[in-house]
N, C-alpha and C. Protein backbone atom coordinates (compact mmCIF):
# COMPACT_ATOMS: atom_id res chain seq x y z
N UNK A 1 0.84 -1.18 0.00
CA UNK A 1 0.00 0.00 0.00
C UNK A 1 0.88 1.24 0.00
N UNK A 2 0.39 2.08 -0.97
CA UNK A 2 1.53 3.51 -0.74
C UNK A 2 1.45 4.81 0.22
N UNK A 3 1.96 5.17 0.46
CA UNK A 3 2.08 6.06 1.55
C UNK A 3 1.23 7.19 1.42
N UNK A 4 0.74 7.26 0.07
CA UNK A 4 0.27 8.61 -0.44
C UNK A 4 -1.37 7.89 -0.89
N UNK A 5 -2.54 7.96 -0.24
CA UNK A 5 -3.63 8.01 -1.20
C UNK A 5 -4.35 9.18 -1.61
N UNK A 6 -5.40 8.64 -2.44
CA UNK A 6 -6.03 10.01 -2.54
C UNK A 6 -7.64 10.09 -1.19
N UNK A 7 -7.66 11.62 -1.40
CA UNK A 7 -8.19 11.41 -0.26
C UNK A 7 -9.77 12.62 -0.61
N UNK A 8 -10.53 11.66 -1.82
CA UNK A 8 -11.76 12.45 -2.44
C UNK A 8 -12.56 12.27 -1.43
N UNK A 9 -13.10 11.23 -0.60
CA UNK A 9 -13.88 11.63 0.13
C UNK A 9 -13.99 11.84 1.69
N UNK A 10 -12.98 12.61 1.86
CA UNK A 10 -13.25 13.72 3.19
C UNK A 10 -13.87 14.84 2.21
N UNK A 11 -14.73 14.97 3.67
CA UNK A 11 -16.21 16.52 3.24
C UNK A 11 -15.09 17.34 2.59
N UNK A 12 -14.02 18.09 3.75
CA UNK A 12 -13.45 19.39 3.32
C UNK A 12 -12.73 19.39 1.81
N UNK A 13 -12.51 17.95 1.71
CA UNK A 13 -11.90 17.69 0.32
C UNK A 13 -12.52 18.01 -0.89
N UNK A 14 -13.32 17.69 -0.84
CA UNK A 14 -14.72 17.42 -1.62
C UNK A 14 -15.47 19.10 -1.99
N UNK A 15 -15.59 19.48 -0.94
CA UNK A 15 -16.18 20.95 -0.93
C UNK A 15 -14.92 21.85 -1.90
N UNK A 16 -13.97 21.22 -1.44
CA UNK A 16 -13.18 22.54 -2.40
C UNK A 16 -12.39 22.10 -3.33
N UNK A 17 -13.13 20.65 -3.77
CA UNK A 17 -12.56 20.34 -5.17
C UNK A 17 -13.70 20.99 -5.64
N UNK A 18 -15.10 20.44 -5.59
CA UNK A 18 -16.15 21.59 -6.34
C UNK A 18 -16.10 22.80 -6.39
N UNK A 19 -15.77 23.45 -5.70
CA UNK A 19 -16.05 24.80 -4.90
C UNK A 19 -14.40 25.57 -6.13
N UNK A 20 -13.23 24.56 -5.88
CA UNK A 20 -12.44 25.57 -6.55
C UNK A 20 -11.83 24.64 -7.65
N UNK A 21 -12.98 24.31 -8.75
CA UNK A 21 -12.45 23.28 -9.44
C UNK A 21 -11.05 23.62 -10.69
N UNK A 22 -10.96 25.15 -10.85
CA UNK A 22 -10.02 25.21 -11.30
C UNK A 22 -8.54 25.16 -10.61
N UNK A 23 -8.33 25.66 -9.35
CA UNK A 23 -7.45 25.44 -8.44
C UNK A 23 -6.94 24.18 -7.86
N UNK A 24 -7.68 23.31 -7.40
CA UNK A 24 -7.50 22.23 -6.79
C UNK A 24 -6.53 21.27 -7.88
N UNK A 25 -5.60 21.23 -7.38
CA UNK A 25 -4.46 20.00 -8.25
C UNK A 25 -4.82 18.75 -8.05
N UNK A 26 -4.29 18.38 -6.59
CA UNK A 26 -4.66 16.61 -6.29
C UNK A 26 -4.55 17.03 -4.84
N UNK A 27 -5.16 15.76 -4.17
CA UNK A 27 -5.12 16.17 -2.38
C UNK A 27 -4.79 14.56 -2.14
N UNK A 28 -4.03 14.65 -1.30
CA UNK A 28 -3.43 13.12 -0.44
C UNK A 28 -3.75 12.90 0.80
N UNK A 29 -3.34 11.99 1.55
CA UNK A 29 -3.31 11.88 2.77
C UNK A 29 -1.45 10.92 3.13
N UNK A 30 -1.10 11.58 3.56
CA UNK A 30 0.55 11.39 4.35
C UNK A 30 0.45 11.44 5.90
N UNK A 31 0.55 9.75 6.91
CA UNK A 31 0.72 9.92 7.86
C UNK A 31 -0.57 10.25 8.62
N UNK A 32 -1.77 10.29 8.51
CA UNK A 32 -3.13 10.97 8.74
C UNK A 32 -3.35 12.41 8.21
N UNK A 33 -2.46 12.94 7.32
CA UNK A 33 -2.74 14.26 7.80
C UNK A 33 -3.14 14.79 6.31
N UNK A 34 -4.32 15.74 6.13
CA UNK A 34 -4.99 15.72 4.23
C UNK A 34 -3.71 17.06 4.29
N UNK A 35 -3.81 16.55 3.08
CA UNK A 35 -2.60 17.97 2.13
C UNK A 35 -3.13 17.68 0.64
N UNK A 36 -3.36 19.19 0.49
CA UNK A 36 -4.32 19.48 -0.65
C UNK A 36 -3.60 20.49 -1.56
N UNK A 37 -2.95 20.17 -2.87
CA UNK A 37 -2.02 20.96 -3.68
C UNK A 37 -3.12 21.87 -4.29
N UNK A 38 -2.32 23.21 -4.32
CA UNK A 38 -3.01 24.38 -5.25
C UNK A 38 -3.03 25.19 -5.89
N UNK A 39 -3.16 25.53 -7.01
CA UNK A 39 -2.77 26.37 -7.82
C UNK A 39 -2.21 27.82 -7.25
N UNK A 40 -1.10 28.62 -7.85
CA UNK A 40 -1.04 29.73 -7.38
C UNK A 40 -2.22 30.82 -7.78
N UNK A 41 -2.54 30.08 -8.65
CA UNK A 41 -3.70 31.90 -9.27
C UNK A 41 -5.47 31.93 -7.54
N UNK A 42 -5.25 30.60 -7.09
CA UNK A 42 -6.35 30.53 -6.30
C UNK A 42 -5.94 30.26 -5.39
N UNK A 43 -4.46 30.13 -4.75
CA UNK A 43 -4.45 30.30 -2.81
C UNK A 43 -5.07 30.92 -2.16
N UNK A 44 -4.70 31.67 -2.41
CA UNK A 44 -5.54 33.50 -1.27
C UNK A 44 -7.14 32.71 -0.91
N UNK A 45 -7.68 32.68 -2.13
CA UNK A 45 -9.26 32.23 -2.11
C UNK A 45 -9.54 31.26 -2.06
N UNK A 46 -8.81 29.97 -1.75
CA UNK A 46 -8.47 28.35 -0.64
C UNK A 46 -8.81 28.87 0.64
N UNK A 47 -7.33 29.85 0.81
CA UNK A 47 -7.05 30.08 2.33
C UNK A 47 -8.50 30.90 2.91
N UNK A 48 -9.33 31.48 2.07
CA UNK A 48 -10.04 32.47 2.47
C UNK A 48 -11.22 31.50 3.17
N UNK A 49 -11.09 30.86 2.11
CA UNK A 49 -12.59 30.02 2.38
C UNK A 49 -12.21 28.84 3.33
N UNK A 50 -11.06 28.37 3.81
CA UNK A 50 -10.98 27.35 4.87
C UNK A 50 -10.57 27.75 5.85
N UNK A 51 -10.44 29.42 6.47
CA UNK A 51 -10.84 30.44 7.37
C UNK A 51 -12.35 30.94 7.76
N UNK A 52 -12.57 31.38 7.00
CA UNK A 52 -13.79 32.32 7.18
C UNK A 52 -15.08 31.11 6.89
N UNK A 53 -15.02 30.20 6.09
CA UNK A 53 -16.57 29.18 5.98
C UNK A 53 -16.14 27.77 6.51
N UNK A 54 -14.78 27.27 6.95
CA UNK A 54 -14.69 25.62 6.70
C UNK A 54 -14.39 25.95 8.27
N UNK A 55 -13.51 27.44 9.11
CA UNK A 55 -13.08 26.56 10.19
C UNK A 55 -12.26 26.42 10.80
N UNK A 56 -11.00 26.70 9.79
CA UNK A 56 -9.32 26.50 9.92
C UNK A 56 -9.10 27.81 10.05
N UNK A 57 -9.36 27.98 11.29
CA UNK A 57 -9.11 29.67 11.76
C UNK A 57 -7.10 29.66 11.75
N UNK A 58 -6.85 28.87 12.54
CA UNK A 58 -5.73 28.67 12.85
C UNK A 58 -4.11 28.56 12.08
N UNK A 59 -3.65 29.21 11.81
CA UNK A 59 -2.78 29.14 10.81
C UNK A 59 -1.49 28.66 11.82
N UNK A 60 -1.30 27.35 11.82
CA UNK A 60 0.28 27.02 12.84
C UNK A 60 1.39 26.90 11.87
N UNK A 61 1.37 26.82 10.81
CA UNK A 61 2.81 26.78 10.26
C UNK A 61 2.70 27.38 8.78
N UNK A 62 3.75 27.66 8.41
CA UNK A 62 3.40 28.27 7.09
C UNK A 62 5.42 27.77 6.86
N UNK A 63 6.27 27.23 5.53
CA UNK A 63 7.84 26.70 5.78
C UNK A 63 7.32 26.37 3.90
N UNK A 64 8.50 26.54 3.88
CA UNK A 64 8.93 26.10 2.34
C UNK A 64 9.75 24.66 2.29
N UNK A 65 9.91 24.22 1.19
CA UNK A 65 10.78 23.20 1.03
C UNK A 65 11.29 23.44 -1.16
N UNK A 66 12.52 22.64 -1.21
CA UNK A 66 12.81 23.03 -1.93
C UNK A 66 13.09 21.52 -2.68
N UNK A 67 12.69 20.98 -3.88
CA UNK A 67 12.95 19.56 -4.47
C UNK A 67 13.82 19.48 -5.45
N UNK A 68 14.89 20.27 -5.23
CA UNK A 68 15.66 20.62 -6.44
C UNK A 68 16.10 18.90 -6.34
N UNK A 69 16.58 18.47 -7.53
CA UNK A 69 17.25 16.98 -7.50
C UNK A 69 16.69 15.44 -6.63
N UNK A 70 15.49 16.08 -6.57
CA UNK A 70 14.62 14.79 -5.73
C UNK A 70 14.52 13.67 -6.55
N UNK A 71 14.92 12.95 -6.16
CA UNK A 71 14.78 11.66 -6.92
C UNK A 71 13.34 11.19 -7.12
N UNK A 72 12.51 11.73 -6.73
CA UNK A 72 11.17 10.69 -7.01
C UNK A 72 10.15 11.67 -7.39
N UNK A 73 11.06 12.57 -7.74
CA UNK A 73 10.29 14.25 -8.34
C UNK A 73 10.35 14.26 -9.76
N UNK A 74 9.51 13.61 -10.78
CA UNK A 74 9.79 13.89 -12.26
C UNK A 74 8.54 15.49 -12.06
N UNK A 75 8.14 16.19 -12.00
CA UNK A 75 6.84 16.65 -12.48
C UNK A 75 6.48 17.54 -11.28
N UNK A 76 6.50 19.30 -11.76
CA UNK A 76 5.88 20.07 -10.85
C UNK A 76 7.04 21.11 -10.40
N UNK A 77 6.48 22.14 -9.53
CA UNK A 77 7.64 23.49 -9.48
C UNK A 77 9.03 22.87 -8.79
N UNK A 78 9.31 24.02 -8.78
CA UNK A 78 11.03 23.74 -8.14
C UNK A 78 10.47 23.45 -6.38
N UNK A 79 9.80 24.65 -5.92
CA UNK A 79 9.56 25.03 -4.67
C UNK A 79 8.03 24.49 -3.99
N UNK A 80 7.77 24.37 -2.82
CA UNK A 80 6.88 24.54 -2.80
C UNK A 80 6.29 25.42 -1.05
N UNK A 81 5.64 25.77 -0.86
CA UNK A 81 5.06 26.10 0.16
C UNK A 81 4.16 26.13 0.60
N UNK A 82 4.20 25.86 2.05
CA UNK A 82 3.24 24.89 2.70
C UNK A 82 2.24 25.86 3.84
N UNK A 83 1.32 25.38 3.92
CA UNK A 83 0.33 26.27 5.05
C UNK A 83 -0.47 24.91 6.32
N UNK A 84 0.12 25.25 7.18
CA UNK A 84 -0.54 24.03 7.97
C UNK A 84 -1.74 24.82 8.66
N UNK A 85 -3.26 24.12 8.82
CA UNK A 85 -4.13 24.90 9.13
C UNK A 85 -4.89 24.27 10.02
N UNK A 86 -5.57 24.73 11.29
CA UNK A 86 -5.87 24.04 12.12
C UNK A 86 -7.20 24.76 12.86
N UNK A 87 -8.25 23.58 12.64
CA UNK A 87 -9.71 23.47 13.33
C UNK A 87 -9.47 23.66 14.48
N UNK A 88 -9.56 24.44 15.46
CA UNK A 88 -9.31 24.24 16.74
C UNK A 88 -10.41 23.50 17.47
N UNK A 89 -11.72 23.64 16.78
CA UNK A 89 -12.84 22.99 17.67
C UNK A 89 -12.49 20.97 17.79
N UNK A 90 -12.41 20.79 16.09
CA UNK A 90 -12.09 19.86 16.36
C UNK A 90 -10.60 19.11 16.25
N UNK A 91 -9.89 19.75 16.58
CA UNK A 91 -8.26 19.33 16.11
C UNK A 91 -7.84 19.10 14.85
N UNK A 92 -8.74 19.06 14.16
CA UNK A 92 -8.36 18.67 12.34
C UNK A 92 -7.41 19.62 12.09
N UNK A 93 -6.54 19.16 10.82
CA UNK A 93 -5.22 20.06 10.68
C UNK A 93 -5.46 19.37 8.83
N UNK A 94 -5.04 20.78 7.60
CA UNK A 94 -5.03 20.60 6.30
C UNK A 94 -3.97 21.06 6.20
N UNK A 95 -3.61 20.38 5.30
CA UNK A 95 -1.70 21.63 5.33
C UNK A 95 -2.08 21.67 3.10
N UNK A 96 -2.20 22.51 2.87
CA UNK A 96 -2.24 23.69 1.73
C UNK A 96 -1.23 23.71 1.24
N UNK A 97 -0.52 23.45 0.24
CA UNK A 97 0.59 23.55 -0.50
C UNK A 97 0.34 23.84 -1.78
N UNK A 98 1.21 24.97 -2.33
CA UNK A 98 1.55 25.58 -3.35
C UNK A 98 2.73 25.32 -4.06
N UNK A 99 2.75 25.40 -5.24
CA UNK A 99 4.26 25.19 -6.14
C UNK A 99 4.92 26.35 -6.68
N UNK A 100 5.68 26.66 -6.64
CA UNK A 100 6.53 28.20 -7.33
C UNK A 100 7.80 27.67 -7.48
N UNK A 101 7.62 28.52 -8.77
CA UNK A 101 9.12 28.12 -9.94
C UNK A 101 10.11 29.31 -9.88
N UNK A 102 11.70 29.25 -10.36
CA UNK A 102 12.44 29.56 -10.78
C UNK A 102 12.11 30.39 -11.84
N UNK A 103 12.50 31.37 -12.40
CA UNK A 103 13.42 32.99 -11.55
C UNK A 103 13.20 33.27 -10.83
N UNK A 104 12.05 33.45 -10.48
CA UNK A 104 11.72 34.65 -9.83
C UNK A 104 10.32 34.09 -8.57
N UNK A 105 10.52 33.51 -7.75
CA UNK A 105 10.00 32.63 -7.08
C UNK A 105 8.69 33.77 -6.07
N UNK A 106 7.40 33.69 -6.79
CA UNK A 106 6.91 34.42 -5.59
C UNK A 106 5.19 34.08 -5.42
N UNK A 107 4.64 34.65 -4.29
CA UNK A 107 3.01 33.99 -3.75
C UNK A 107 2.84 35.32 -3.39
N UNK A 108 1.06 35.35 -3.49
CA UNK A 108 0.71 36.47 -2.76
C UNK A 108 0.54 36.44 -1.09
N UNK A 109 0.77 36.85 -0.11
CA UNK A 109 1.18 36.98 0.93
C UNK A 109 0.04 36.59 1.82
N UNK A 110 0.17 35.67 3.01
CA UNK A 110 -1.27 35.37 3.48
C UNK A 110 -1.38 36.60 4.91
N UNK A 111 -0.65 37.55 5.13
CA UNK A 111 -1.13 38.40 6.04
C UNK A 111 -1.90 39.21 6.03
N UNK A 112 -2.62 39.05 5.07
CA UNK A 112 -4.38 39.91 5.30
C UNK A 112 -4.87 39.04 5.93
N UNK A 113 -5.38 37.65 5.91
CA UNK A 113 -6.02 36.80 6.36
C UNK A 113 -5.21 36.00 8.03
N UNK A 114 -4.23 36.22 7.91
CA UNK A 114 -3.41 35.79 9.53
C UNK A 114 -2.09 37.09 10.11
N UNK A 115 -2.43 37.24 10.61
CA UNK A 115 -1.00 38.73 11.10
C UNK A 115 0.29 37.75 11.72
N UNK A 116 -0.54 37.01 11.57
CA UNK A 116 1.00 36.01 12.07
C UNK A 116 1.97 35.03 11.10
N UNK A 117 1.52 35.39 9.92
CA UNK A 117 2.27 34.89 8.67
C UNK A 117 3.28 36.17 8.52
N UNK A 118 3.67 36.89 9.40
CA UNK A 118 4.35 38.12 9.10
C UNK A 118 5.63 37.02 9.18
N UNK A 119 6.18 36.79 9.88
CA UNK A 119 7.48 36.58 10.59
C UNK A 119 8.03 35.13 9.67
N UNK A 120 6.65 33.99 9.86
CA UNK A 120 6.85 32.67 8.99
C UNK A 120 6.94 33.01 7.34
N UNK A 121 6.57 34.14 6.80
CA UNK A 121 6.88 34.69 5.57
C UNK A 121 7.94 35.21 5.39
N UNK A 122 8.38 36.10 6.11
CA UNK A 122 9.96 36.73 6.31
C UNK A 122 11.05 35.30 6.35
N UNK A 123 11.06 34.36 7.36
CA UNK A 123 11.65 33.19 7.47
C UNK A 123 11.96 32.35 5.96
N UNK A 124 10.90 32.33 5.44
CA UNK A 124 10.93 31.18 4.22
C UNK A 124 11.37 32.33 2.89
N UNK A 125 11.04 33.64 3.04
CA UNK A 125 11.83 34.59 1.70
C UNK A 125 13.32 34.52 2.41
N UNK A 126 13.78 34.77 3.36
CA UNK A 126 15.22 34.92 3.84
C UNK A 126 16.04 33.36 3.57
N UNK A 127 15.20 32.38 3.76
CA UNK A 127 16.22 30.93 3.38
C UNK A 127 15.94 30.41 1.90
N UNK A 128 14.85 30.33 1.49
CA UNK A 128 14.65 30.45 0.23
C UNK A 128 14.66 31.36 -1.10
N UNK A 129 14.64 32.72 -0.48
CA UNK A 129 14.36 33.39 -1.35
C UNK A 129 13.34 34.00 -2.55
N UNK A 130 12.05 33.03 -1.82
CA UNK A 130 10.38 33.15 -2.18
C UNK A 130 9.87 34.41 -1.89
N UNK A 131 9.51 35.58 -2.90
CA UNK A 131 9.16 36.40 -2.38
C UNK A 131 7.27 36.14 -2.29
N UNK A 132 7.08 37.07 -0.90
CA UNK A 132 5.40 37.00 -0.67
C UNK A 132 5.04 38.80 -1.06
N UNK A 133 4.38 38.66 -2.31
CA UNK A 133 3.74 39.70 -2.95
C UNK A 133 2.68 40.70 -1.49
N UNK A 134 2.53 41.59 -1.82
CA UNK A 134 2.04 42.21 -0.96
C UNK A 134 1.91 42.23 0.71
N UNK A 135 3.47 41.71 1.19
CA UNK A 135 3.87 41.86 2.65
C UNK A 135 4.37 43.19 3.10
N UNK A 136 3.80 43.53 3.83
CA UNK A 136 4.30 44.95 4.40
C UNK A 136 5.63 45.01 4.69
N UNK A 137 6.61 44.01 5.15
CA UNK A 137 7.69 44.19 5.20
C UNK A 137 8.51 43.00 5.24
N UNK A 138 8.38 42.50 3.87
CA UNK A 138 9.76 41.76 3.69
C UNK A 138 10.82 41.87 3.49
N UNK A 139 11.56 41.57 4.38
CA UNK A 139 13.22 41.81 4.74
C UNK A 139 14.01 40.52 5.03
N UNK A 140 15.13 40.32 5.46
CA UNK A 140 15.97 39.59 6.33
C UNK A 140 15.94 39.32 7.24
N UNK A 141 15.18 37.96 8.02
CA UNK A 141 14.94 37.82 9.57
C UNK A 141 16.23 37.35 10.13
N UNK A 142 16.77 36.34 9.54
CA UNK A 142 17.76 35.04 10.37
C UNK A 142 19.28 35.50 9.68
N UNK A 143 19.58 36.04 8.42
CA UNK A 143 20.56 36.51 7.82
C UNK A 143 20.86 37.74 8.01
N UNK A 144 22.26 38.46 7.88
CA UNK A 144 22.26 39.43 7.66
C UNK A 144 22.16 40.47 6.51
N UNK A 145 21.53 41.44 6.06
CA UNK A 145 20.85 42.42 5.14
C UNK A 145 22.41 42.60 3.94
N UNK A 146 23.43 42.08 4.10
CA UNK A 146 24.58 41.69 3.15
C UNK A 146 24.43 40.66 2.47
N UNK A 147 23.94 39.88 2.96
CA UNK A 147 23.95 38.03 2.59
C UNK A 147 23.35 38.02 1.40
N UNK A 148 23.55 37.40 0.17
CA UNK A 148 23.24 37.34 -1.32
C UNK A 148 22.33 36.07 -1.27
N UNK A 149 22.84 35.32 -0.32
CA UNK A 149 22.31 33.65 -0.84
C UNK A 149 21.34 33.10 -0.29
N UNK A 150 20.54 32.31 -0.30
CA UNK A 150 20.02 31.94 0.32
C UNK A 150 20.01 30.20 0.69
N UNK A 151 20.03 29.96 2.34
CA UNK A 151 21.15 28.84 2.62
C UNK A 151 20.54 27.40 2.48
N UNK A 152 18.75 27.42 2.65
CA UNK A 152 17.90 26.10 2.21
C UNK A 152 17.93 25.66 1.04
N UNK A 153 18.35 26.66 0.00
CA UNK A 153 18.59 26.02 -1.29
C UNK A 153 19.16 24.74 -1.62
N UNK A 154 18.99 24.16 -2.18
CA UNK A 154 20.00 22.54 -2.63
C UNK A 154 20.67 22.98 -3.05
N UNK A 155 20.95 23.83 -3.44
CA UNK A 155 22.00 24.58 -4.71
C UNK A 155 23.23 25.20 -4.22
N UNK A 156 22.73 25.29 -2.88
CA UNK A 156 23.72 26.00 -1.85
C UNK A 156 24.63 25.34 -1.27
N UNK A 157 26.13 25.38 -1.50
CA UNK A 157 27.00 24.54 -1.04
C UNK A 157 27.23 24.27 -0.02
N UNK A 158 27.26 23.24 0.38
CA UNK A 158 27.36 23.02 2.04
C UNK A 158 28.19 23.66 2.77
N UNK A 159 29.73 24.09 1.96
CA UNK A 159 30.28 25.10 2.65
C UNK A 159 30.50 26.16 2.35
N UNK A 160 29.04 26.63 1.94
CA UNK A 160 29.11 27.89 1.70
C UNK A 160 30.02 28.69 0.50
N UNK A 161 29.97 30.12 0.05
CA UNK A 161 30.55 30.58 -0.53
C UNK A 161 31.17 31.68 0.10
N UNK A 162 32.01 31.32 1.05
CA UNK A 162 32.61 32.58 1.62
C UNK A 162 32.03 33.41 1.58
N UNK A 163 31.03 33.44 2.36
CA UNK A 163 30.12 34.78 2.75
C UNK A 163 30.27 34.94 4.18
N UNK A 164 31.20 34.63 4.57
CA UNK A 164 32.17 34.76 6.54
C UNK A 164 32.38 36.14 6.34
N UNK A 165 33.02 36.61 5.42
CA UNK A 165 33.26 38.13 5.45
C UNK A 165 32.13 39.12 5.54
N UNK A 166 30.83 38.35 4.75
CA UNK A 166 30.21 39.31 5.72
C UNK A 166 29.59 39.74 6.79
N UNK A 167 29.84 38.47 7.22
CA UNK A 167 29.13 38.84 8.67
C UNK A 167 30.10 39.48 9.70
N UNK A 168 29.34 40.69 10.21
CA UNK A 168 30.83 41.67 11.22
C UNK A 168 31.41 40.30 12.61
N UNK A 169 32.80 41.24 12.49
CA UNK A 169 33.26 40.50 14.16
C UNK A 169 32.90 41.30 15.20
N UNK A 170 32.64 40.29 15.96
CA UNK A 170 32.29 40.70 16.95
C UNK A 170 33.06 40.49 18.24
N UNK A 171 33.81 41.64 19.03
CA UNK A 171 34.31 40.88 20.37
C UNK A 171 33.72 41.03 21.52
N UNK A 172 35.05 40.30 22.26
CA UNK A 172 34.51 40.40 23.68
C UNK A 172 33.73 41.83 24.26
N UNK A 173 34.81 42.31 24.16
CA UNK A 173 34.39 43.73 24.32
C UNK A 173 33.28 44.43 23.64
N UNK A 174 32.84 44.77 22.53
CA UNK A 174 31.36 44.51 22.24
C UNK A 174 30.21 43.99 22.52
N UNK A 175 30.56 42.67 23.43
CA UNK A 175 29.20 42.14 23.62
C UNK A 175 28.65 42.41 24.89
């Protein structure tokens, strides 16, 4: 049996394969948990509607991942990013995933709908380099505002490209 089925008939599944039949890619189940792929032109209006009508008030994670050279990856973006979403009444959890490609890697931003995607958006543009369209302030959380690269990449050499220089020294006496 494979790790991955499909998972058409849970309700929430179901409602927003009809509901967003151009958006909806494929939805699985991994481990108990539904993950439902989605187009970029219809996130925002996924996320809207499994907030405000399904429920999933709760936004606990929002993290990128990157499949550059995956072996069991023929098919689909470079990137993808993930939204873990959570029923609080009844513990149910959907995690929402999106695909974004190379050049120019970017989503429209889910902080109209959660104020707390501020920081988990900043996080995943600073290691990835995903920009989130209409964030009030995307910057550099974990790097410093010198740093060119970004270090979750596969692409990114494990030891780095001498980018030691830019980060300042710091001594004793300074700290």
């Amino acid at each position: 049996m494979s790790a991955e089925t499909s998972m058409t008939s849970h309700p929430i599944v179901e409602q927003l394969t009809e509901r967003f039949v151009a958006s909806v890619i494929r939805s699985s189940t991994f481990r108990g948990n539904l993950r439902v792929l989605v187009e970029r032109s219809g996130l925002i209006e996924v996320l809207t509607f499994l907030k405000q009508e399904a429920g999933y008030a709760f936004l606990s994670e929002l993290g990128g991942v990157d499949y550059l050279g995956y072996p069991e990856r023929s098919e689909g973006a470079r990137f993808e990013v993930h939204y873990v979403l959570l029923k609080q009444e009844t513990s149910e959890r959907i995690i929402i995933k999106v695909g974004v490609d190379d050049p120019d890697p970017s989503l429209p931003s889910a902080m109209p709908l959660w104020g707390g995607a501020d920081w988990m958006e900043r996080e995943v543009f600073d290691m990835y380099g995903i920009r989130f369209e209409g964030h009030p302030d995307l910057r550099r959380i974990l790097m410093p505002d010198e740093f060119t690269s970004y270090p979750l990449r596969k692409d990114y050499p494990l030891r780095g490209r001498g980018e030691r220089h830019n980060f300042p020294k710091i001594t004793r006496e300074q700290s």
